[in-house]
C-alpha atoms as a PDB file:
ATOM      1  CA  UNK A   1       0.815  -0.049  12.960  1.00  0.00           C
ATOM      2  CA  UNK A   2       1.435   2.356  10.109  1.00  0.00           C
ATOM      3  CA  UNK A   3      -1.522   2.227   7.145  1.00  0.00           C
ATOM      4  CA  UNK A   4      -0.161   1.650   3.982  1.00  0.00           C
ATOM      5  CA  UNK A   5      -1.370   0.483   1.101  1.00  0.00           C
ATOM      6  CA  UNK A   6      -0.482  -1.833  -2.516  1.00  0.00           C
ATOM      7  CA  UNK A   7      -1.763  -1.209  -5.532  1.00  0.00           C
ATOM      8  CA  UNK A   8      -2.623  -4.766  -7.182  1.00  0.00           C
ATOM      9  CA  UNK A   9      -3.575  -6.139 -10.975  1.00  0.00           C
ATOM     10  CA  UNK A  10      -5.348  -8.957 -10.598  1.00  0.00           C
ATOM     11  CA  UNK A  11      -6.314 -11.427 -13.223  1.00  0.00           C
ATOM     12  CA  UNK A  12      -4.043  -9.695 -15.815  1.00  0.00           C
ATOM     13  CA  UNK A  13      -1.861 -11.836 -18.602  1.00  0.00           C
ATOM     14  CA  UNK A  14       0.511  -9.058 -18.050  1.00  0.00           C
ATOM     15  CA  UNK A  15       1.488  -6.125 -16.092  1.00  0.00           C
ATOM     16  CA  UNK A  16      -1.467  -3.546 -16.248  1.00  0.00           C
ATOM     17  CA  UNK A  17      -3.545  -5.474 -18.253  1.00  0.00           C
ATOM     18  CA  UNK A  18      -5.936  -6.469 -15.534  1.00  0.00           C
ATOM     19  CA  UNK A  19      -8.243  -5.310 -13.098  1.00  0.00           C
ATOM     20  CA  UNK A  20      -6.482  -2.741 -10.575  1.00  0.00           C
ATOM     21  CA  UNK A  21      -7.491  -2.640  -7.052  1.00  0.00           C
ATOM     22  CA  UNK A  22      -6.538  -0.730  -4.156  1.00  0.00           C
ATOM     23  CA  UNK A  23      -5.623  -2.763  -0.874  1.00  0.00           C
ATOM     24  CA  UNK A  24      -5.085  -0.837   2.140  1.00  0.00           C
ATOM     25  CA  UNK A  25      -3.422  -2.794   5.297  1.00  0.00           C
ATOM     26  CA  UNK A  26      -3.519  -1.175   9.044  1.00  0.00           C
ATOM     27  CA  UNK A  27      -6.269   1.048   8.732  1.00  0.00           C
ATOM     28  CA  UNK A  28      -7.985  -0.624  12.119  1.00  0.00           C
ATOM     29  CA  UNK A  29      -9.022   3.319  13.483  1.00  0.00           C
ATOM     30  CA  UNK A  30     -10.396   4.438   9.851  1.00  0.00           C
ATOM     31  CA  UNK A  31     -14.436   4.087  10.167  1.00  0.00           C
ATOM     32  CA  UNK A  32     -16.773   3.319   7.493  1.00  0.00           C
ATOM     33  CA  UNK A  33     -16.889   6.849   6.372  1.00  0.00           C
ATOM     34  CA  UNK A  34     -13.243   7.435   5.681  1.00  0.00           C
ATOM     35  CA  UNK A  35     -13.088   3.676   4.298  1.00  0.00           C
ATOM     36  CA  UNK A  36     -15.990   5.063   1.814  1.00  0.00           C
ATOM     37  CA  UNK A  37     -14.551   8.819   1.403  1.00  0.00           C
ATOM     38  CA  UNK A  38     -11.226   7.067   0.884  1.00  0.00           C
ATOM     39  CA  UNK A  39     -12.455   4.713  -2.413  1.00  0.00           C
ATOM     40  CA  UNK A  40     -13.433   7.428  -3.864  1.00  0.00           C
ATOM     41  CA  UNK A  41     -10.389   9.377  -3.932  1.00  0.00           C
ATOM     42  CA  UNK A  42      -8.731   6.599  -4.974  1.00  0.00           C
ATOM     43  CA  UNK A  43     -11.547   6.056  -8.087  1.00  0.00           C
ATOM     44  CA  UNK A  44     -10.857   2.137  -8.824  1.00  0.00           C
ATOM     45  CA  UNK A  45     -13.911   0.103  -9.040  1.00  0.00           C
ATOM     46  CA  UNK A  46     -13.464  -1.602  -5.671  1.00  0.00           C
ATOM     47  CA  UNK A  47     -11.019  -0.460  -2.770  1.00  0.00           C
ATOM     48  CA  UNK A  48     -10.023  -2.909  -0.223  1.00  0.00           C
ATOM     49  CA  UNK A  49      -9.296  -2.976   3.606  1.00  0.00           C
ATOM     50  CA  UNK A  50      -7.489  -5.630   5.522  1.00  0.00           C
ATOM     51  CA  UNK A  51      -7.900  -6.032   9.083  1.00  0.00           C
ATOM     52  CA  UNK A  52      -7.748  -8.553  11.790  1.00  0.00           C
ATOM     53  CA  UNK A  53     -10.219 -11.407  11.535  1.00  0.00           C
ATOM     54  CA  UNK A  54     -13.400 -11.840  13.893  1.00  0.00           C
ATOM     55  CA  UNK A  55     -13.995 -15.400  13.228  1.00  0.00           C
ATOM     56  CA  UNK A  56     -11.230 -17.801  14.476  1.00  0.00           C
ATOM     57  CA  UNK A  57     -11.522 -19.439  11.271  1.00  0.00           C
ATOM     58  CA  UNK A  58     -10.248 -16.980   9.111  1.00  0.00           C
ATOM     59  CA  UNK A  59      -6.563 -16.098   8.686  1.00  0.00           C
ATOM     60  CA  UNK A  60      -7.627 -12.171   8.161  1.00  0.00           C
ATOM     61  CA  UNK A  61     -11.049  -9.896   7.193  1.00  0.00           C
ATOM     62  CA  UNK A  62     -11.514  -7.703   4.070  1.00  0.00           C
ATOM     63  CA  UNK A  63     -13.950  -4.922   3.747  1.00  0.00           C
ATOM     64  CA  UNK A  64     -14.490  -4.227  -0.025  1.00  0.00           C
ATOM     65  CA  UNK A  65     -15.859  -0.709  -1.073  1.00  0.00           C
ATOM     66  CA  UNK A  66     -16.827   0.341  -4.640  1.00  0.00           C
ATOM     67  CA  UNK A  67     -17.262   4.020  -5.224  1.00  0.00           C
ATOM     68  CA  UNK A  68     -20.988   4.336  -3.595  1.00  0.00           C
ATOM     69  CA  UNK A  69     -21.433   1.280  -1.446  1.00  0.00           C
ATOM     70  CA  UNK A  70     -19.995  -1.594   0.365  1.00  0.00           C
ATOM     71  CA  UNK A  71     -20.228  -4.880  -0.729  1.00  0.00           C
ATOM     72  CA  UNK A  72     -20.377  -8.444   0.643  1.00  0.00           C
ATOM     73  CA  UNK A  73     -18.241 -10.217  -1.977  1.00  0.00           C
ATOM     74  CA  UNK A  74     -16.410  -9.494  -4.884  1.00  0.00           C
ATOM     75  CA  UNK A  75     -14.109 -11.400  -6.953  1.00  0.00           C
ATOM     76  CA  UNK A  76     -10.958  -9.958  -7.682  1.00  0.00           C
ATOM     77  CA  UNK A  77     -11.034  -7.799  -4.490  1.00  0.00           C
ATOM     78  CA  UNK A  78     -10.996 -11.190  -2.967  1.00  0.00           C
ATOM     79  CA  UNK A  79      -7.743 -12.502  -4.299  1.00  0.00           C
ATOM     80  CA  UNK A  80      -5.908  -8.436  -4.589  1.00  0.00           C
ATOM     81  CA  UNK A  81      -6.400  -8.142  -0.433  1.00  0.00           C
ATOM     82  CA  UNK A  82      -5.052 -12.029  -0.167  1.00  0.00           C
ATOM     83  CA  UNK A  83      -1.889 -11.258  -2.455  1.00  0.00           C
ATOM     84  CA  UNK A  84      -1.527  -8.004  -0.795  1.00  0.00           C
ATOM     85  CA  UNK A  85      -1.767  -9.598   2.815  1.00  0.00           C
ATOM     86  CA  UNK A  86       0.681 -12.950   2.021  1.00  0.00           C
ATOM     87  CA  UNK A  87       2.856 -10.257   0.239  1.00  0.00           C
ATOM     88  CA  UNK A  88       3.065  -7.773   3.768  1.00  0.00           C
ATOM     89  CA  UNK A  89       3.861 -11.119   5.488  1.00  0.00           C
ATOM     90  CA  UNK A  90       0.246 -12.621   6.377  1.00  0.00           C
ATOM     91  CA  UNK A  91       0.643 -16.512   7.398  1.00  0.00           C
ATOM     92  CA  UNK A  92      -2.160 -18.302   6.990  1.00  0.00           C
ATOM     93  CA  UNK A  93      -3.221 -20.948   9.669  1.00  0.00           C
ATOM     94  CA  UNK A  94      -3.270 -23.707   6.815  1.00  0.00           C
ATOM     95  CA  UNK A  95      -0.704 -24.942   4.419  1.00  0.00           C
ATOM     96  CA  UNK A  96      -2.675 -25.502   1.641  1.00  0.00           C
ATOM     97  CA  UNK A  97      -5.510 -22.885   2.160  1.00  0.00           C
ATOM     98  CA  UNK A  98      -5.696 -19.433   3.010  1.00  0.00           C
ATOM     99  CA  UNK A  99      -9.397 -18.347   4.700  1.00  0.00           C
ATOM    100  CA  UNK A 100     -11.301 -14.887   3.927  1.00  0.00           C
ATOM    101  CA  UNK A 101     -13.561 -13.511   6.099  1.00  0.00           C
ATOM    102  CA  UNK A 102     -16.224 -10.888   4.293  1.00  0.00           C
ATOM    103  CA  UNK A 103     -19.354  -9.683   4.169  1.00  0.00           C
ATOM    104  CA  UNK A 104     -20.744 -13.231   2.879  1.00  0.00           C
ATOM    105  CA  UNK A 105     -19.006 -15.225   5.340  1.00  0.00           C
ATOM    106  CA  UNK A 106     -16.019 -17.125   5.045  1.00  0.00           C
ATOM    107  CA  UNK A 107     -13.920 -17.767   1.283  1.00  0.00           C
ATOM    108  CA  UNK A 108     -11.528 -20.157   0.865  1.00  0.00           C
ATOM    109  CA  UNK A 109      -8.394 -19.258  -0.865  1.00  0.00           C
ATOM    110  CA  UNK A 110      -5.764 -21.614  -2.937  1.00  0.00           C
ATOM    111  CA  UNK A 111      -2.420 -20.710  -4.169  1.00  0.00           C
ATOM    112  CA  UNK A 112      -0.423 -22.032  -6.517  1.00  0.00           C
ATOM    113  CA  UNK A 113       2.948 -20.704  -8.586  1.00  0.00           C
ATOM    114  CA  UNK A 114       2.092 -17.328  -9.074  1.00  0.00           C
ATOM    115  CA  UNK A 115      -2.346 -18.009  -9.092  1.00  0.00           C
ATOM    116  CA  UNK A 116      -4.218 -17.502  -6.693  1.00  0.00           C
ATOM    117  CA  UNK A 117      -7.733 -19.203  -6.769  1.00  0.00           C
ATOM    118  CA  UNK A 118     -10.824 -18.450  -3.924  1.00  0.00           C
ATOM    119  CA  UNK A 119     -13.864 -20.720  -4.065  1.00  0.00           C
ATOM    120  CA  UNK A 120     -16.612 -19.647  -5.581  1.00  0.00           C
ATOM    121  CA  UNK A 121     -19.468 -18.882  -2.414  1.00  0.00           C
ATOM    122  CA  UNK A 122     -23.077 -20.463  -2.886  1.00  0.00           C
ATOM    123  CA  UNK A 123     -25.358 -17.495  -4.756  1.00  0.00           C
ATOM    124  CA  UNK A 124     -27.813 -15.430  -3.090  1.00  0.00           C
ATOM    125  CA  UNK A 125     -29.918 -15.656  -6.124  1.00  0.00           C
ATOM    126  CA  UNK A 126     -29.994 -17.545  -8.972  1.00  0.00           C
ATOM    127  CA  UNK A 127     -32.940 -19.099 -11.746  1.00  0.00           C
ATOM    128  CA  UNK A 128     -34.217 -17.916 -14.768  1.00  0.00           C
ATOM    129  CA  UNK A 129     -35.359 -14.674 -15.495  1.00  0.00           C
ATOM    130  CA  UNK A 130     -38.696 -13.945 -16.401  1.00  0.00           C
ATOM    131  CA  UNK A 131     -39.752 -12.425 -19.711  1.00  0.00           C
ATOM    132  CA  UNK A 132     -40.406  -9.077 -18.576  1.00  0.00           C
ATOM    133  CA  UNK A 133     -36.726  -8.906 -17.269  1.00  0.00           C
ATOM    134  CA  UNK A 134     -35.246 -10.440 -20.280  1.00  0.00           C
ATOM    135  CA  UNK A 135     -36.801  -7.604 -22.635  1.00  0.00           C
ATOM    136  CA  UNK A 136     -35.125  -4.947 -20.016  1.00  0.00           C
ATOM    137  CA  UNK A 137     -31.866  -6.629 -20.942  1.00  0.00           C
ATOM    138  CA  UNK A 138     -32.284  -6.632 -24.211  1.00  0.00           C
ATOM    139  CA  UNK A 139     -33.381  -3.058 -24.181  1.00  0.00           C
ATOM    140  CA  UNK A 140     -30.590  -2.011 -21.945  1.00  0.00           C
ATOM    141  CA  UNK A 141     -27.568  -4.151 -24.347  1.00  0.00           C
ATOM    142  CA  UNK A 142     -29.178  -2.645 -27.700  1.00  0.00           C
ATOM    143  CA  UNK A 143     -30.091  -5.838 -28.998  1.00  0.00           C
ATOM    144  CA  UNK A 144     -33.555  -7.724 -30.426  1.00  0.00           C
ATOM    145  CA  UNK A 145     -34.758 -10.633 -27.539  1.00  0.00           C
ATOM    146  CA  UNK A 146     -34.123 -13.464 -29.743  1.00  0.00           C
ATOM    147  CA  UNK A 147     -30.603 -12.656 -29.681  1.00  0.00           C
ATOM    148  CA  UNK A 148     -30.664 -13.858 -26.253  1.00  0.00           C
ATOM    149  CA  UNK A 149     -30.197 -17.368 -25.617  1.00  0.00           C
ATOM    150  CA  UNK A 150     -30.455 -17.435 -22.088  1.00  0.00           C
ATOM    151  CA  UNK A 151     -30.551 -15.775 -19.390  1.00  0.00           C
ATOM    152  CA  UNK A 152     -30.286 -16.054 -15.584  1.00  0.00           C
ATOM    153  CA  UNK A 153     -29.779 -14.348 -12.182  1.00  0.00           C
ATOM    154  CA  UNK A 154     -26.464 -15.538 -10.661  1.00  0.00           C
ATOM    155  CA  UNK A 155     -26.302 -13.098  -7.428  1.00  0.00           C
ATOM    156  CA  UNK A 156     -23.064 -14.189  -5.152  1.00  0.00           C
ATOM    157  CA  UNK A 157     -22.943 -10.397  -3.614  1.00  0.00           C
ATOM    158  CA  UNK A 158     -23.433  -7.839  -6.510  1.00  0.00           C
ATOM    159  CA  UNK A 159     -26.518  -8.271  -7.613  1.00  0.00           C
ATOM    160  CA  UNK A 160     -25.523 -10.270 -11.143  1.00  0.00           C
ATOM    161  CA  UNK A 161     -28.081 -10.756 -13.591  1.00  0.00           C
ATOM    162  CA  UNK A 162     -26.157 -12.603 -16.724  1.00  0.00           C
ATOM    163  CA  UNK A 163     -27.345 -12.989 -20.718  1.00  0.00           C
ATOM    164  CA  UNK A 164     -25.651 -15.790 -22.913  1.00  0.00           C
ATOM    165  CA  UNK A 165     -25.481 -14.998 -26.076  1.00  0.00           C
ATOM    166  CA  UNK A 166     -24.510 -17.149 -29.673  1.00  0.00           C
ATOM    167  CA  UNK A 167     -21.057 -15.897 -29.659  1.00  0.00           C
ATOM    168  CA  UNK A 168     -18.042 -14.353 -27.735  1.00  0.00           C
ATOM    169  CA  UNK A 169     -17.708 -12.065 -30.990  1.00  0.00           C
ATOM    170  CA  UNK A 170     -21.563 -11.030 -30.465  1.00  0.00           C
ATOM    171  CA  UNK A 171     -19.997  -9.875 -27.104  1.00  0.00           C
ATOM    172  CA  UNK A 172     -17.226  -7.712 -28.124  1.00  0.00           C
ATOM    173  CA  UNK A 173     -19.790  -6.360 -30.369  1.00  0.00           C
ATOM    174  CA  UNK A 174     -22.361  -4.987 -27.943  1.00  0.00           C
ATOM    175  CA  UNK A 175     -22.898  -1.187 -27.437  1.00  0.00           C
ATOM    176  CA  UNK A 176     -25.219  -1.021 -24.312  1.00  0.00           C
ATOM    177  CA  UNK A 177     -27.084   1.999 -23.030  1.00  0.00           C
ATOM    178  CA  UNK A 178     -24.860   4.688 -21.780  1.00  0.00           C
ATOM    179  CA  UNK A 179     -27.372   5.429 -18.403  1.00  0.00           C
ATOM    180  CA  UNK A 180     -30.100   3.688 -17.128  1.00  0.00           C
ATOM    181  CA  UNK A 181     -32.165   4.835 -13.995  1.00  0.00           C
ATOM    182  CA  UNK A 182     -32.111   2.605 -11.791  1.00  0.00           C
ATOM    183  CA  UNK A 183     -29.169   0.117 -10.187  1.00  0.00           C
ATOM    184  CA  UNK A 184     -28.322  -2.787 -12.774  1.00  0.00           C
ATOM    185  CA  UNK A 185     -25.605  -5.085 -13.015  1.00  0.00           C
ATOM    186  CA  UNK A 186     -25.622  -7.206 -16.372  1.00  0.00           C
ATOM    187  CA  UNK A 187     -23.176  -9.899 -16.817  1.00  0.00           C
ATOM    188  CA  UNK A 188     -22.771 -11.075 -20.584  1.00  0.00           C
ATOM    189  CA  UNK A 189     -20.741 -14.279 -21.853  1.00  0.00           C
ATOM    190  CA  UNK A 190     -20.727 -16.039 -25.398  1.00  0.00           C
ATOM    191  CA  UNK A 191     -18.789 -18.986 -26.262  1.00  0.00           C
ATOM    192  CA  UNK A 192     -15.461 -19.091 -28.865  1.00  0.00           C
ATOM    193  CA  UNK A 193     -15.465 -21.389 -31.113  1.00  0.00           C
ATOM    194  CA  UNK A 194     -14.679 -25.322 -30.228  1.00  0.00           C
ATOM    195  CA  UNK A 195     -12.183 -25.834 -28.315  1.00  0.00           C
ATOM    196  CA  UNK A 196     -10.519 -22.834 -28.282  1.00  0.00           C
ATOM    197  CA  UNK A 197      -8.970 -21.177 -25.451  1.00  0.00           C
ATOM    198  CA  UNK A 198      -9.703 -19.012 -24.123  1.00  0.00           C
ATOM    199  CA  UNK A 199     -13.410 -20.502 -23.984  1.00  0.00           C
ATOM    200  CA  UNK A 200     -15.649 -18.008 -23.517  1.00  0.00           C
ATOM    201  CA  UNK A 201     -15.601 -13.931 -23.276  1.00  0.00           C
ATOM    202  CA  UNK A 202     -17.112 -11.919 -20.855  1.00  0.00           C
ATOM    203  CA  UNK A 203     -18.541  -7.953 -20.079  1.00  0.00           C
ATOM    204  CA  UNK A 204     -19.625  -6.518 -17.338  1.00  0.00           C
ATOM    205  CA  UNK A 205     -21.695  -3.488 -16.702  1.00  0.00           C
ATOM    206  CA  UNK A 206     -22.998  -2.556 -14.175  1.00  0.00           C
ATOM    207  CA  UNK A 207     -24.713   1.587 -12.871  1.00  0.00           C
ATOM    208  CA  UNK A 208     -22.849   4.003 -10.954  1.00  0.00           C
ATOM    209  CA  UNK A 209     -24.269   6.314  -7.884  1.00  0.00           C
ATOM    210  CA  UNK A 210     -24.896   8.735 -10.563  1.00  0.00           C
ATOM    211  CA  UNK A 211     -26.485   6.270 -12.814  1.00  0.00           C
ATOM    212  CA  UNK A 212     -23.853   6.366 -15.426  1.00  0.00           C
ATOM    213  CA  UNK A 213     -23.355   2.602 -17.369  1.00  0.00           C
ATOM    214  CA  UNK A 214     -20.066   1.280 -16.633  1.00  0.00           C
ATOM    215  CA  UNK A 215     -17.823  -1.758 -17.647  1.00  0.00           C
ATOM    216  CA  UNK A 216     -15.798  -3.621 -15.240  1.00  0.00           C
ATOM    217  CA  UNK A 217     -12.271  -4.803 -16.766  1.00  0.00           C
ATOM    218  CA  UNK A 218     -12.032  -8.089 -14.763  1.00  0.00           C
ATOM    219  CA  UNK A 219     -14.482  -9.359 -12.825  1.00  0.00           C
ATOM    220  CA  UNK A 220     -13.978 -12.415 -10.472  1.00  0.00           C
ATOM    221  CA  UNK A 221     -17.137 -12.524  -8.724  1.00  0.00           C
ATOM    222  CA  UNK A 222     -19.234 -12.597 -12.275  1.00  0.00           C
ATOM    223  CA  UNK A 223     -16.822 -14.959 -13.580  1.00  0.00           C
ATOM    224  CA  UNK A 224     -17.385 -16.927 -10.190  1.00  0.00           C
ATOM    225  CA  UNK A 225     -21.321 -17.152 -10.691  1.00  0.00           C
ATOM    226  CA  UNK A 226     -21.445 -17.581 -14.330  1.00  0.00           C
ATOM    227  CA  UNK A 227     -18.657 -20.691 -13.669  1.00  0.00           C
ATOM    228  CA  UNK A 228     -21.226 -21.987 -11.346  1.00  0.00           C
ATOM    229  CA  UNK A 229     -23.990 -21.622 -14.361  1.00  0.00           C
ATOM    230  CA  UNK A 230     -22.269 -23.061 -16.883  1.00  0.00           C
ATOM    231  CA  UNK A 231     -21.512 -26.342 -15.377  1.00  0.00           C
ATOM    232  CA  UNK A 232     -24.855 -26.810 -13.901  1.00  0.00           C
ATOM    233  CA  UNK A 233     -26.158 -26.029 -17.411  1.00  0.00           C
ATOM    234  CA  UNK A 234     -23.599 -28.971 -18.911  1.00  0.00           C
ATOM    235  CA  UNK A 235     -21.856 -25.844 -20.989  1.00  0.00           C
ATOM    236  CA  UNK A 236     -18.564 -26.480 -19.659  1.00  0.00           C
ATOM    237  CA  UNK A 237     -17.612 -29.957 -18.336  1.00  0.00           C
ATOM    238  CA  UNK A 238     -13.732 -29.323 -18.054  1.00  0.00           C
ATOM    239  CA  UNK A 239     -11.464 -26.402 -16.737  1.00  0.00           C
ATOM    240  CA  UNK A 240     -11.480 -23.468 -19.027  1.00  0.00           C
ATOM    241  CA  UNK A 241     -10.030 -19.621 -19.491  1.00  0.00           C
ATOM    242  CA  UNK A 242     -12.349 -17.053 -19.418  1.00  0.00           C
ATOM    243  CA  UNK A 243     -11.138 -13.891 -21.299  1.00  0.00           C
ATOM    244  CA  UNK A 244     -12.484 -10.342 -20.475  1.00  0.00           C
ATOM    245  CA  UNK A 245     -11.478  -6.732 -20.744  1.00  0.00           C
ATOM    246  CA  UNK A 246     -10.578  -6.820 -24.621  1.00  0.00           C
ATOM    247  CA  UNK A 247     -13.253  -3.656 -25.541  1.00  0.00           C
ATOM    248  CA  UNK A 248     -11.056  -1.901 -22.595  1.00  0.00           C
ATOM    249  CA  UNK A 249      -8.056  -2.581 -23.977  1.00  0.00           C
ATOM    250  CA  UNK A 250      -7.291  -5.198 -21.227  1.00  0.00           C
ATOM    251  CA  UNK A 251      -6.231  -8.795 -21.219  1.00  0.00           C
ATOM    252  CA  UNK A 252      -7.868 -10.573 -18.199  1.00  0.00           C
ATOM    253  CA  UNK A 253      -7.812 -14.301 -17.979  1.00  0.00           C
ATOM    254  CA  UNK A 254      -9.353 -15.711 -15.656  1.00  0.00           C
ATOM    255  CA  UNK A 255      -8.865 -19.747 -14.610  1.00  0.00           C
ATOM    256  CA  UNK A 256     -12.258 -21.646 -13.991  1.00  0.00           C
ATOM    257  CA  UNK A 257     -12.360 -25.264 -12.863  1.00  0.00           C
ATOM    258  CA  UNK A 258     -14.464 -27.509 -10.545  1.00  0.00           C
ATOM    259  CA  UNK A 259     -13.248 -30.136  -7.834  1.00  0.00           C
ATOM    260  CA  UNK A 260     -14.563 -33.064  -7.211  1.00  0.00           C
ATOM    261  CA  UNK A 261     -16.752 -32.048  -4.923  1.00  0.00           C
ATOM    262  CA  UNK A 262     -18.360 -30.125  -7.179  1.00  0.00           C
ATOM    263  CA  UNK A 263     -17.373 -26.438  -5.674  1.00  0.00           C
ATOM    264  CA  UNK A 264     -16.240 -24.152  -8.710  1.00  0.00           C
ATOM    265  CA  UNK A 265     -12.624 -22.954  -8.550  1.00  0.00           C
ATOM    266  CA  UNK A 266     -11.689 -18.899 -10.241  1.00  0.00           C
ATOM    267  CA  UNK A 267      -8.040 -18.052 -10.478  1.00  0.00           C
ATOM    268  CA  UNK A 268      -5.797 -15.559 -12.034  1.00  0.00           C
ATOM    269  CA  UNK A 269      -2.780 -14.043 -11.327  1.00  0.00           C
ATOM    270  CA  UNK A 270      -2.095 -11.054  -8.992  1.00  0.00           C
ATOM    271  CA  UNK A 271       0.858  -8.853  -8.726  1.00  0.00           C
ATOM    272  CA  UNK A 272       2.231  -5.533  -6.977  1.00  0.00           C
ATOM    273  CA  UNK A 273       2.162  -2.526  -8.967  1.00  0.00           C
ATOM    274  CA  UNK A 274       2.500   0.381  -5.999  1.00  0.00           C
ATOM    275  CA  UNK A 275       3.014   0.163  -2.930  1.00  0.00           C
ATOM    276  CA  UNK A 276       2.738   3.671  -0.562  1.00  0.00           C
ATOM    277  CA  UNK A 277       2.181   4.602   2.674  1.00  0.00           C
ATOM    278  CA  UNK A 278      -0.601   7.174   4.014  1.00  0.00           C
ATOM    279  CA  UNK A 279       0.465  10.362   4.237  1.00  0.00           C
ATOM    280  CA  UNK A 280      -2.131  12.155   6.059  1.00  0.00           C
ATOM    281  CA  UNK A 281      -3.158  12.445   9.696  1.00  0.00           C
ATOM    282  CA  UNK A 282      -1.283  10.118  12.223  1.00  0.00           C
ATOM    283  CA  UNK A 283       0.242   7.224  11.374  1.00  0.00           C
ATOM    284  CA  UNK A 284      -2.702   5.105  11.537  1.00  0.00           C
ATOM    285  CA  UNK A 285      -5.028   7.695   9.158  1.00  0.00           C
ATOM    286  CA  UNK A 286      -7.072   8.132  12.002  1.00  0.00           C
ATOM    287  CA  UNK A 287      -8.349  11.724  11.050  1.00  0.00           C
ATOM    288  CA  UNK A 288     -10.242   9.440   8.282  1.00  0.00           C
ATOM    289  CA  UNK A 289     -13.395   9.174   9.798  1.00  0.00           C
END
C-alpha cells in the first residue's frame, strides 16, 4: 500500500478558514519515531495516522501527534482522519455510525450532509479549580481574578484547564503571556449576547516543547469538554455554534448539541485541501523510522 497523505480543514465556515491537519493513510511500517519526526516537518498543530484497527469494534485506528508528543484524543484530528479515511474509500461497519479507535478508547462518529460529528468521550479530569490555580490563570491571561467567573478542569486527553469569563468580547480581548515554564493548556469561553449565534467564543492556548504560548485555531476536543461543562452547569440547554479562531484570522464554527441520552454531540465541517503522496524511501516510507 502506497503512503499518502490529505491535507484537511476541519471546522472551517469556508475553505482555509479552519483548523488544518495533516492525515497520513498507509504508513503501517513508519514507527513512532518517523510518525513524530514526520509532524514536525509537516509543523501543523496535530498530524494524523490512519491504520488498521485492533479492536473489532472500530472501523479503523488513528494515532494523533502534535509537534512534541502523542496524544490520546483530540478533537478535530478526530473528525480530519475520519473525512480523510471515508474520502480514500473507508466503509464503516455501521450505517449510521462510523467508530474511532485512539489512544482513549473507542469514539463514535456521525455524519451528516457535509458535518461530521464524534461524541464527546467521558473526561479524565474535571471539577473546580482551586484558588491557587485560578490566580496562575489569571496571571498567565493578563487579567485581575475577579474577572474570572469560573473556572474548571475539563481534561478529555490534553490536559484542558478552562476560564469563563463575562463576555465573548472579553475573549477576543485577551493578550496572554507569550511563555510560561512549564506545560499549560488554558481553554477560555465567554458568552455573546442573548440569543445570538454563534453562542459563545472560544481560545485556546496551550505551551510548546520549547515553552513558547501558542493558540490553537479550532479546537474540537476543548470545544468537546467545555460542551460537556456548560450543560452540566445549565449554561446551555439547547444546540448551539461555538465560534473560534477570529484573533487568527480564522472562522471556525463548531456545532454542539446533546442527545437524549445525555452524551454531548461536536460537529463541523471537513474538507480536502491537498492531497500528495510520499515521496521518500519505498513506497510505504519505510526509511521513516
Amino acid at each position: 500500500m502506497d503512503t499518502y497523505f490529505r491535507l484537511v480543514d476541519v471546522f472551517g465556515e469556508r475553505p482555509f478558514s479552519g483548523n488544518p491537519l495533516a492525515v497520513v493513510l498507509g504508513a503501517t511500517d513508519v514507527s513512532t519515531q518517523g510518525m513524530q519526526e514526520m509532524t514536525r516537518w509537516l509543523n501543523f498543530s496535530e498530524t494524523a495516522f490512519v491504520l488498521p484497527a485492533i479492536d473489532p469494534a472500530a472501523d479503523y485506528r488513528v494515532r494523533i501527534f502534535t509537534l512534541h508528543r502523542e496524544m490520546p484524543f483530540a478533537g478535530h484530528p478526530t473528525l480530519g482522519s475520519c473525512h480523510a479515511w471515508l474520502a480514500s474509500g473507508g466503509r464503516p461497519r455501521r450505517s449510521d455510525e462510523i467508530v474511532q479507535e485512539c489512544g482513549v478508547g473507542l469514539v463514535n462518529i456521525r455524519r451528516s450532509n457535509n458535518n461530521l460529528a464524534f461524541r464527546a468521550p467521558p473526561l479524565i479530569r474535571s471539577g473546580a479549580v482551586d484558588q491557587r490555580k485560578r490566580m496562575e490563570l489569571a496571571a498567565f491571561l493578563g487579567i485581575p481574578d475577579s474577572e474570572i467567573l469560573d473556572a474548571t478542569w475539563a481534561d478529555n486527553g490534553p490536559g484542558w484547564v478552562v476560564v469563563m469569563l463575562r463576555s465573548a468580547e472579553r475573549v477576543l480581548k485577551l493578550r496572554p503571556a507569550a511563555t510560561y515554564p512549564t506545560r499549560l493548556d488554558v481553554g477560555v469561553v465567554g458568552a455573546y449576547a442573548d440569543n445570538a449565534s454563534p453562542a459563545f467564543e472560544l481560545r485556546a492556548f496551550f505551551t510548546d516543547h520549547n515553552g513558547a504560548v501558542r493558540e490553537d485555531p479550532v479546537t474540537g476536543s476543548l470545544n468537546a469538554s467545555v460542551g460537556q461543562w456548560l450543560f452540566a452547569t445549565g449554561r446551555a440547554n439547547r444546540p448551539y455554534v461555538a465560534s473560534q479562531g477570529e484573533c487568527l484570522g480564522r472562522r471556525g464554527r463548531i456545532y454542539v448539541s446533546r442527545d437524549h441520552e445525555g452524551h454531548v454531540w461536536v460537529g463541523g465541517a471537513t474538507s480536502d485541501m491537498f492531497t500528495g503522496r510520499l515521496a521518500v524511501g519505498d513506497a510505504q516510507g519505510k526509511s521513516l523510522g
